[in-house]
C-alpha atoms as a PDB file:
ATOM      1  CA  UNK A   1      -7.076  -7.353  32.358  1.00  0.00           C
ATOM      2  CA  UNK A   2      -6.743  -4.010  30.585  1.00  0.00           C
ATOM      3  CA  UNK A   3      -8.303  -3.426  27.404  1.00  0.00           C
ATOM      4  CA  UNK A   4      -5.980  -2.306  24.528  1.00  0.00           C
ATOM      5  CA  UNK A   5      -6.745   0.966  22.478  1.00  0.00           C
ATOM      6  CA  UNK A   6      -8.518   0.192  19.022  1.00  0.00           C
ATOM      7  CA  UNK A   7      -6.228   0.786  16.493  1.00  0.00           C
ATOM      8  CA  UNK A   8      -6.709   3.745  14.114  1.00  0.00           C
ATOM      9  CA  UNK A   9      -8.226   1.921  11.124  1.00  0.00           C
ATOM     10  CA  UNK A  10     -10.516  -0.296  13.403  1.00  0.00           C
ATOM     11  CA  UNK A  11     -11.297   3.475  15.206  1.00  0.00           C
ATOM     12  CA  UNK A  12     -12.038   5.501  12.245  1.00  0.00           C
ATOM     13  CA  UNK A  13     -13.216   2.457   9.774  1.00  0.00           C
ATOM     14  CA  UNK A  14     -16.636   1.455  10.321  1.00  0.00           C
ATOM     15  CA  UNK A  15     -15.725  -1.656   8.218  1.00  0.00           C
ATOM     16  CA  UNK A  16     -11.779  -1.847   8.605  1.00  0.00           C
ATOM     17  CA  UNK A  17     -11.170  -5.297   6.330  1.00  0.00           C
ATOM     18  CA  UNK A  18     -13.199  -3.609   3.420  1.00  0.00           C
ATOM     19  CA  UNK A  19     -10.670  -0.462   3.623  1.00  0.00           C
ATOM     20  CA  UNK A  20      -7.739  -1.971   3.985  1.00  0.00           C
ATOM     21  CA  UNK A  21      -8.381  -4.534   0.900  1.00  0.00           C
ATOM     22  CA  UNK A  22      -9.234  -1.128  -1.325  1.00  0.00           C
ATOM     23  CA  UNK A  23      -6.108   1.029   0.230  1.00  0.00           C
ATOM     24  CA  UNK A  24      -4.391  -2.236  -0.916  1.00  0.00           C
ATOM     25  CA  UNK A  25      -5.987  -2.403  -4.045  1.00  0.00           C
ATOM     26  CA  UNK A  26      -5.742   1.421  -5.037  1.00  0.00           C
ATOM     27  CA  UNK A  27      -1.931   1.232  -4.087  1.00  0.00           C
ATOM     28  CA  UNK A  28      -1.163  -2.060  -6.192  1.00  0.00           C
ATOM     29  CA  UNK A  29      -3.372  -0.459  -9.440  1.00  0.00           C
ATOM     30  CA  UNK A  30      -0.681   2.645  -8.743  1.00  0.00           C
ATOM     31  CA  UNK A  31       2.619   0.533  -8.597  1.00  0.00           C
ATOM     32  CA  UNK A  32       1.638  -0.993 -11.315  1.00  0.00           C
ATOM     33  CA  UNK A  33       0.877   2.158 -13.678  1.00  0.00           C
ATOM     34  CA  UNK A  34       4.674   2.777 -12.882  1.00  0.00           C
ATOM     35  CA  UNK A  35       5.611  -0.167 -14.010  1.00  0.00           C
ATOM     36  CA  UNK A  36       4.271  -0.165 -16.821  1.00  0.00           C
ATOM     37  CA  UNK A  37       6.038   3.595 -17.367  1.00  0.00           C
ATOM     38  CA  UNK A  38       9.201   2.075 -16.550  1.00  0.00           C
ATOM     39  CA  UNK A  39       9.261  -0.619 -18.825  1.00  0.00           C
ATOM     40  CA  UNK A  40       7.604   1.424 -22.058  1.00  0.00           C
ATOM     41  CA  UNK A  41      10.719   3.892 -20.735  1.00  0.00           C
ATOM     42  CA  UNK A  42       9.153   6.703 -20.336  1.00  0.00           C
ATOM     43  CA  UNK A  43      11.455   8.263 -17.818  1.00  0.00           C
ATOM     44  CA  UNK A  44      13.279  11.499 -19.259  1.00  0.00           C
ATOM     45  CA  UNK A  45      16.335  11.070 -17.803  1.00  0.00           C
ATOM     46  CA  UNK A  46      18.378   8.906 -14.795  1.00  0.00           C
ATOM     47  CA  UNK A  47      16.726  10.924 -11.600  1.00  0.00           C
ATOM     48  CA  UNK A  48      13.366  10.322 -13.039  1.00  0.00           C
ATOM     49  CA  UNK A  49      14.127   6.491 -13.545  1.00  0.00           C
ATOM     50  CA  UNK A  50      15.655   6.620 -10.376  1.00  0.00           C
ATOM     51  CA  UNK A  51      12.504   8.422  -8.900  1.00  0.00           C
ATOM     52  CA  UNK A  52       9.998   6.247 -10.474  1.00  0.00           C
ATOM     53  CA  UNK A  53      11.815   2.625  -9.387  1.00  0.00           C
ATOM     54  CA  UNK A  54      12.005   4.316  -5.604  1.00  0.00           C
ATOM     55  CA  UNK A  55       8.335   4.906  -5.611  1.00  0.00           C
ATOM     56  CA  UNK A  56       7.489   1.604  -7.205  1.00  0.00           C
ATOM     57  CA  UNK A  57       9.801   0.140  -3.896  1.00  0.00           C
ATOM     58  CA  UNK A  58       7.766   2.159  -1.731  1.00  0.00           C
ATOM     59  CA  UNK A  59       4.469   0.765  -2.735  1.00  0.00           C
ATOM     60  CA  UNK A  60       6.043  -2.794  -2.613  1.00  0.00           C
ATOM     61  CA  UNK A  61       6.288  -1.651   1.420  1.00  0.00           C
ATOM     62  CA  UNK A  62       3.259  -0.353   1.513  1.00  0.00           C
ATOM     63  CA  UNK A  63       1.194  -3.337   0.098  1.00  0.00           C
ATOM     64  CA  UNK A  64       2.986  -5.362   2.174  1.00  0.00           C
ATOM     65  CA  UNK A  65       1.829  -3.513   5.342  1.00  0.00           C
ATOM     66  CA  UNK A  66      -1.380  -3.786   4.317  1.00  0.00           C
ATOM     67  CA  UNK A  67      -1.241  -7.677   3.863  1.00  0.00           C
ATOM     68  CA  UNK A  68       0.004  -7.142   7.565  1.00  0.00           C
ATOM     69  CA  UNK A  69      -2.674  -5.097   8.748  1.00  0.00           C
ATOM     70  CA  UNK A  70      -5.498  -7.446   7.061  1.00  0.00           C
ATOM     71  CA  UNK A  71      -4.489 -10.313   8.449  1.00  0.00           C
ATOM     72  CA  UNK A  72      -4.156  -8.598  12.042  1.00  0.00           C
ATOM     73  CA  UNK A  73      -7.514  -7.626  11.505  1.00  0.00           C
ATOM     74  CA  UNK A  74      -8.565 -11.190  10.944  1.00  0.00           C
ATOM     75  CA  UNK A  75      -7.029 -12.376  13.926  1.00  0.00           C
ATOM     76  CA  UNK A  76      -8.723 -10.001  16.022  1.00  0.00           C
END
């Protein structure tokens, strides 16, 4: 049987799980900072709302891909 490819964080990552739970961690400290700016309503006008709430959905993807990659990690 062939052997697969290591994946890029397993490749580059001397200890993969560690780096993925701070990525994770770094990105979920960030969303929330926004948050917090959207609810004190610090947005100047309704592209900058608009801005901030699409970057806060992007993280949401993000962290969620890394909740994906950890737990393919742990499987392996």
């Amino acid at each position: 049987m062939a052997q697969s490819q290591p994946s890029a964080v397993r490749f580059y990552a001397p200890d993969a799980p560690q780096l993925a739970r701070t990525l994770r961690g770094r990105l979920e400290a960030h969303r929330n900072d926004l948050v917090g700016q959207v609810a004190d309503g610090c947005g100047s006008d309704w592209a900058d709302y608009r801005y901030r709430v699409g970057m806060i959905a992007g993280l949401v993807w993000a962290i969620e891909e890394c909740g994906i990659a950890e737990k393919a990690l742990r499987d392996d």
